[in-house]
Protein backbone atom coordinates (compact mmCIF):
# COMPACT_ATOMS: atom_id res chain seq x y z
CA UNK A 1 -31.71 12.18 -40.76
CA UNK A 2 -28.35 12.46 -42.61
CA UNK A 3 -30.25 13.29 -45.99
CA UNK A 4 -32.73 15.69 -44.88
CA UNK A 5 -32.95 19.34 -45.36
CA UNK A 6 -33.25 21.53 -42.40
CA UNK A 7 -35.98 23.13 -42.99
CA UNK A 8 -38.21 19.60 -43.01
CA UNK A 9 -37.05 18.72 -39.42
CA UNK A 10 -39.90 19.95 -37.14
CA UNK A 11 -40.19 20.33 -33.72
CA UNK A 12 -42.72 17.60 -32.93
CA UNK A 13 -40.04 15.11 -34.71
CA UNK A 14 -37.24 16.39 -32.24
CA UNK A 15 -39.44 15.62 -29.39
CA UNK A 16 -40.26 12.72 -30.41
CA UNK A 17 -37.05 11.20 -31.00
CA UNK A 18 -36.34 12.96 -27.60
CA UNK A 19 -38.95 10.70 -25.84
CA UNK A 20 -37.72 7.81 -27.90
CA UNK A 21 -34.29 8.18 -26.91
CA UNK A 22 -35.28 9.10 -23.24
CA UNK A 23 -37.24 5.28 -23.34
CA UNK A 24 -34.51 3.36 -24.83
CA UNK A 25 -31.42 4.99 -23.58
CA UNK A 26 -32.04 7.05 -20.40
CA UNK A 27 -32.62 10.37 -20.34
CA UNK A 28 -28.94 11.79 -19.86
CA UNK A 29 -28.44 10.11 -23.23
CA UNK A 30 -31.18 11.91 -24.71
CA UNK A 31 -30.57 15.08 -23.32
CA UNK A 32 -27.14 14.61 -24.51
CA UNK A 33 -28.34 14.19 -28.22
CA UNK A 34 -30.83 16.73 -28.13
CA UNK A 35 -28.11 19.47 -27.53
CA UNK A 36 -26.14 17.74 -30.10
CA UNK A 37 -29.27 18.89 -32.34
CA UNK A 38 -29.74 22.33 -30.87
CA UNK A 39 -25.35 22.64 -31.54
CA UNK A 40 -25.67 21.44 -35.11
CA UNK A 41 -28.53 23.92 -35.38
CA UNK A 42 -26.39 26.78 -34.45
CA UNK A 43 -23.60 26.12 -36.39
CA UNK A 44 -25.55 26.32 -39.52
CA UNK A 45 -27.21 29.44 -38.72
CA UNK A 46 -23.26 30.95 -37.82
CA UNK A 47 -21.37 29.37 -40.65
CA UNK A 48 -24.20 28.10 -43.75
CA UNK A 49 -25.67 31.35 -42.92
CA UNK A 50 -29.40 29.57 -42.12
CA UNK A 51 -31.69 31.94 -40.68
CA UNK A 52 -34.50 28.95 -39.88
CA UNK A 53 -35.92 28.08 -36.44
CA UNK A 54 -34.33 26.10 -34.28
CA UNK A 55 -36.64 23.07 -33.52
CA UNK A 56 -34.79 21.97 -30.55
CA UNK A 57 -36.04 25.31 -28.71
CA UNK A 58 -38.53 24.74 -26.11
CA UNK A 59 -38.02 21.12 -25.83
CA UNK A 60 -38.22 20.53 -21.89
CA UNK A 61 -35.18 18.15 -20.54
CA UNK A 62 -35.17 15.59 -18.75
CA UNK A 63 -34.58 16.20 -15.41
CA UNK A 64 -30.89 14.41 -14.48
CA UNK A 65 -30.06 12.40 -11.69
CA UNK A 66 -27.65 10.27 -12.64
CA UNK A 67 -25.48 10.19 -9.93
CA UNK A 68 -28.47 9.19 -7.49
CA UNK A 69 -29.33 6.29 -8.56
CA UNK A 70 -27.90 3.31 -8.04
CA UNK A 71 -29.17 -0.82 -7.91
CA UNK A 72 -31.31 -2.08 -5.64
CA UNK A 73 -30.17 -5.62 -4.02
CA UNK A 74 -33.43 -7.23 -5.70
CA UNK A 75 -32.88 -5.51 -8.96
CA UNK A 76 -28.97 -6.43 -8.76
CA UNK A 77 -29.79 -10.10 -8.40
CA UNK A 78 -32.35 -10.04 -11.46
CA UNK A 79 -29.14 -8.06 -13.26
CA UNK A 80 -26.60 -10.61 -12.56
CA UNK A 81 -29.68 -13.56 -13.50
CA UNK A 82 -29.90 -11.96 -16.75
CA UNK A 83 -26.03 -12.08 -16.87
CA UNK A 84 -26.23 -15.70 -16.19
CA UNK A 85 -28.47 -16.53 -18.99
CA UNK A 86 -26.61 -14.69 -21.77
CA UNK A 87 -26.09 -17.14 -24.50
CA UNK A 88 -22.86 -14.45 -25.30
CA UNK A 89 -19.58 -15.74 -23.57
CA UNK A 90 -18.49 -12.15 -24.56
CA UNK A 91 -21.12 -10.26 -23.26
CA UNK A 92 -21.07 -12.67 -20.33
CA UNK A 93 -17.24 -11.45 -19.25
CA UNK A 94 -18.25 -7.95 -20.29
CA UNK A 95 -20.97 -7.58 -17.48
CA UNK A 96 -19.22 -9.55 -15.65
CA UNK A 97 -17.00 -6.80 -15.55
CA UNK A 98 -18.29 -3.91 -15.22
CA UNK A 99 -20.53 -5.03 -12.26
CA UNK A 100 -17.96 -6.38 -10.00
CA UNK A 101 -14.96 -4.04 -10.81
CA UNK A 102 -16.95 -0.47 -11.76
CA UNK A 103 -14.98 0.31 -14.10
CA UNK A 104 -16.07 2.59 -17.00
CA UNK A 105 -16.99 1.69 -20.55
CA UNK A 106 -14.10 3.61 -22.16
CA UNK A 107 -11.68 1.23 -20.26
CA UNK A 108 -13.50 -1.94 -20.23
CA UNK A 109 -14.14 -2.23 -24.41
CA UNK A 110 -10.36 -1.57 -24.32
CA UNK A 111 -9.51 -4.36 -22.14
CA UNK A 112 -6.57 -6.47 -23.84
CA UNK A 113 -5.27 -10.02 -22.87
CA UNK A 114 -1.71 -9.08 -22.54
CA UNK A 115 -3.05 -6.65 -19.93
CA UNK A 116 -4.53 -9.61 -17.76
CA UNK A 117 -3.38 -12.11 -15.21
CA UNK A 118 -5.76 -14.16 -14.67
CA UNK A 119 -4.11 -16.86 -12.96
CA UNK A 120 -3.84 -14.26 -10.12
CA UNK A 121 -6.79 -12.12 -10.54
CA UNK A 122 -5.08 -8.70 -11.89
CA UNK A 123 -6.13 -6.49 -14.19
CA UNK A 124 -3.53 -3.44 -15.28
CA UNK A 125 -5.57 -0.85 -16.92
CA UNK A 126 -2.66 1.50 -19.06
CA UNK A 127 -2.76 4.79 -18.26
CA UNK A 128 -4.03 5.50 -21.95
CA UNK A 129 -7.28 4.09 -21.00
CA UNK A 130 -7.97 5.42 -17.70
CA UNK A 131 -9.25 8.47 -16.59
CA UNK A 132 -6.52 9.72 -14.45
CA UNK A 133 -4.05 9.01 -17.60
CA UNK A 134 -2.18 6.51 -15.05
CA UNK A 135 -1.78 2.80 -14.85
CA UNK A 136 -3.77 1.70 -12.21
CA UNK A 137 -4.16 -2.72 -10.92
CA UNK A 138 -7.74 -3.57 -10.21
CA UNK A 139 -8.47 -7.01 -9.00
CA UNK A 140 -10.55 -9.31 -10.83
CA UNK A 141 -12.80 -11.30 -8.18
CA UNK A 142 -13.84 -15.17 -9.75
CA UNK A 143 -16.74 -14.33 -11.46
CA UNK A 144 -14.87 -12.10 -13.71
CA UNK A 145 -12.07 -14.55 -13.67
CA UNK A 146 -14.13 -17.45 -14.55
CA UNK A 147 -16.06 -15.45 -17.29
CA UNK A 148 -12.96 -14.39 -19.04
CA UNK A 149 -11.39 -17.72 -19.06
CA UNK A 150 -14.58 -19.12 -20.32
CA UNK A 151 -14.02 -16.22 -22.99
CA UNK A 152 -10.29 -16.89 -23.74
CA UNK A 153 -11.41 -20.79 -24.13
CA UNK A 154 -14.07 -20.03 -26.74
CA UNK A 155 -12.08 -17.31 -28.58
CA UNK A 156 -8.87 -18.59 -28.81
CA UNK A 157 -7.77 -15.24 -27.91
CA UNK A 158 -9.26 -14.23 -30.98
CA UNK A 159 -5.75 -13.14 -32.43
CA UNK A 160 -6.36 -8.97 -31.91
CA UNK A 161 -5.25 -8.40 -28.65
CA UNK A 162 -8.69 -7.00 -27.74
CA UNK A 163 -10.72 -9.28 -25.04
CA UNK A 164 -13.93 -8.26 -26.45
CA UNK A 165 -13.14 -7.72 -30.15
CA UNK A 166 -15.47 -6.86 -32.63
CA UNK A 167 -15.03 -6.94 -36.37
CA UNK A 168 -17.50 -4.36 -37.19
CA UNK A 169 -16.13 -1.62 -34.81
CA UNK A 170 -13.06 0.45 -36.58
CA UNK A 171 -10.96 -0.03 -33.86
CA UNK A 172 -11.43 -3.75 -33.43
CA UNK A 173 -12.94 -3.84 -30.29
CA UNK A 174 -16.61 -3.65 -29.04
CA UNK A 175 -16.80 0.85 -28.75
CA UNK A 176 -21.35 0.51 -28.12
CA UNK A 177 -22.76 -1.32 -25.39
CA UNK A 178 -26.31 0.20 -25.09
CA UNK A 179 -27.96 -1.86 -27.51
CA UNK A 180 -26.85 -4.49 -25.83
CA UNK A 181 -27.34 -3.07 -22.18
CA UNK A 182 -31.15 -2.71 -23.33
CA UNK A 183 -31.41 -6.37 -24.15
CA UNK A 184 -30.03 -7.27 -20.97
CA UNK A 185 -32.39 -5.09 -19.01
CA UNK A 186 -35.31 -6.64 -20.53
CA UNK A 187 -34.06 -9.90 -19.89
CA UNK A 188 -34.02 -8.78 -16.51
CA UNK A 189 -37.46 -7.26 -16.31
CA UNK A 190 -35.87 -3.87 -15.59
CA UNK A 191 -37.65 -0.62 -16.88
CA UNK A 192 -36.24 1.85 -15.53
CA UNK A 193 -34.36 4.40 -17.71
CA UNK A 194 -32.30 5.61 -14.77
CA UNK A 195 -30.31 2.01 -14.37
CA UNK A 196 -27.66 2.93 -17.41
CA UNK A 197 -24.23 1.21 -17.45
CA UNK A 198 -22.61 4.03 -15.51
CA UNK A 199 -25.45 3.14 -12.25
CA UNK A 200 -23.06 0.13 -11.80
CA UNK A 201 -19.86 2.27 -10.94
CA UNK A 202 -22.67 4.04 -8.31
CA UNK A 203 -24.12 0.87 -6.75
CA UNK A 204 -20.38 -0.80 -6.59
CA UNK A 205 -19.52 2.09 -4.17
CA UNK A 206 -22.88 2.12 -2.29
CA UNK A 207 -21.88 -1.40 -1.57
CA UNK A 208 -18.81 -0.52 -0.29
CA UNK A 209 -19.90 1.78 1.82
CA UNK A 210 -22.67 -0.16 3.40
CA UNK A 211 -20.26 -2.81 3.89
CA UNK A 212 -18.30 -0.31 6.45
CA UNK A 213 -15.88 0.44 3.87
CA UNK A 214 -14.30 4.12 4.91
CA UNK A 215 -16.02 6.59 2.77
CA UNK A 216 -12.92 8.52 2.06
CA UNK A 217 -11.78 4.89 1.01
CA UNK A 218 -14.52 4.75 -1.04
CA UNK A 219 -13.49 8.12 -2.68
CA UNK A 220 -10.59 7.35 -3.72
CA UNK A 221 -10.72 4.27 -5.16
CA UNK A 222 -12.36 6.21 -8.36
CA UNK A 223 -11.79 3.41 -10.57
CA UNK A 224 -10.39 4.07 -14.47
């Protein structure tokens, strides 16, 4: 939509790319972009001076629970089959990752080599890519291990620093993973638009708890 005027963008289109996005992505995703819309919209009217409608208007949400839902133990195994199958080594050690440590996206594309020890099973995340803007150890279990040796093997290290570089992204590193997490799901026969990426960090600490883990444990081991 880059090229087109405002005044062509109707509000059947914006609820239709609402729908779209609510399909492919989830709906907090789509939410998310649809008030990017309805922002941009406003910001025209206050500084282009455009007196149109807003076609975002009276677009009804999706209703959010994002924090409630988490993987079932059946729909985990079909996750981590799908995982298994992935002709990718680097998408391989990327799930691999974020199901077994929880970690978030924003740390996990930013996961460098020098940053590993894999002979011991330690990840340091630097305190410029975790939330609490602190350096915080998180231990890599085998499969993780075994998927990012696999990685290193195939890669050579891949000479940027970045465990799951990319040569398209600007910053040399993988910076999208939902295009990817959709091809995954479907491998896995998954429909649900609730199971994002971020329903990993969820089920990793359901887990926990269920597994008698002390729930103010649990709380504070609010991974980067």
């Amino acid at each position: 939509w880059s090229t087109r005027r405002l005044h062509t963008i109707t509000r059947p289109e914006c609820a239709a790319l609402h729908r779209r996005l609510g399909k492919d992505n989830g709906p907090i995703y789509a939410n998310r972009v649809l008030a990017l819309l309805s922002c941009l919209f406003g910001k025209a009217e206050s500084l282009l001076g455009w007196s149109g409608p807003n076609p975002t208007e009276k677009i009804e949400r999706y209703k959010e629970h994002r924090r409630e839902r988490v993987f079932s133990p059946d729909e985990l195994r079909a996750l981590l089959g799908a995982i298994a199958q992935e002709p990718s080594a680097l998408w391989r050690a990327y799930w691999a990752t974020a199901v077994w440590t929880g970690c978030r996206e924003h740390s996990i594309v930013r996961m460098r080599w020098e940053d590993l020890r894999l002979d011991i099973g330690q990840w340091t995340v630097p305190a410029a890519f975790s939330k609490n803007d602190k350096a915080l150890g998180i231990v890599l279990l085998p499969p993780v291990v075994d998927a990012l040796l696999e990685l290193r093997a195939k890669s050579g290290g891949n000479g940027t620093g970045w465990v799951f570089a990319s040569r398209r992204a600007p910053g040399g590193h993988t910076t999208d993973v939902r295009h990817h997490w959709q091809l995954l799901k479907a491998r896995a026969g998954l429909t649900d638009p609730a199971l994002i990426p971020y329903a990993l960090r969820h089920s990793l600490g359901s887990s926990l708890a269920t597994a008698g883990v002390e729930p103010d444990l649990v709380v504070l081991l609010d991974l980067p």
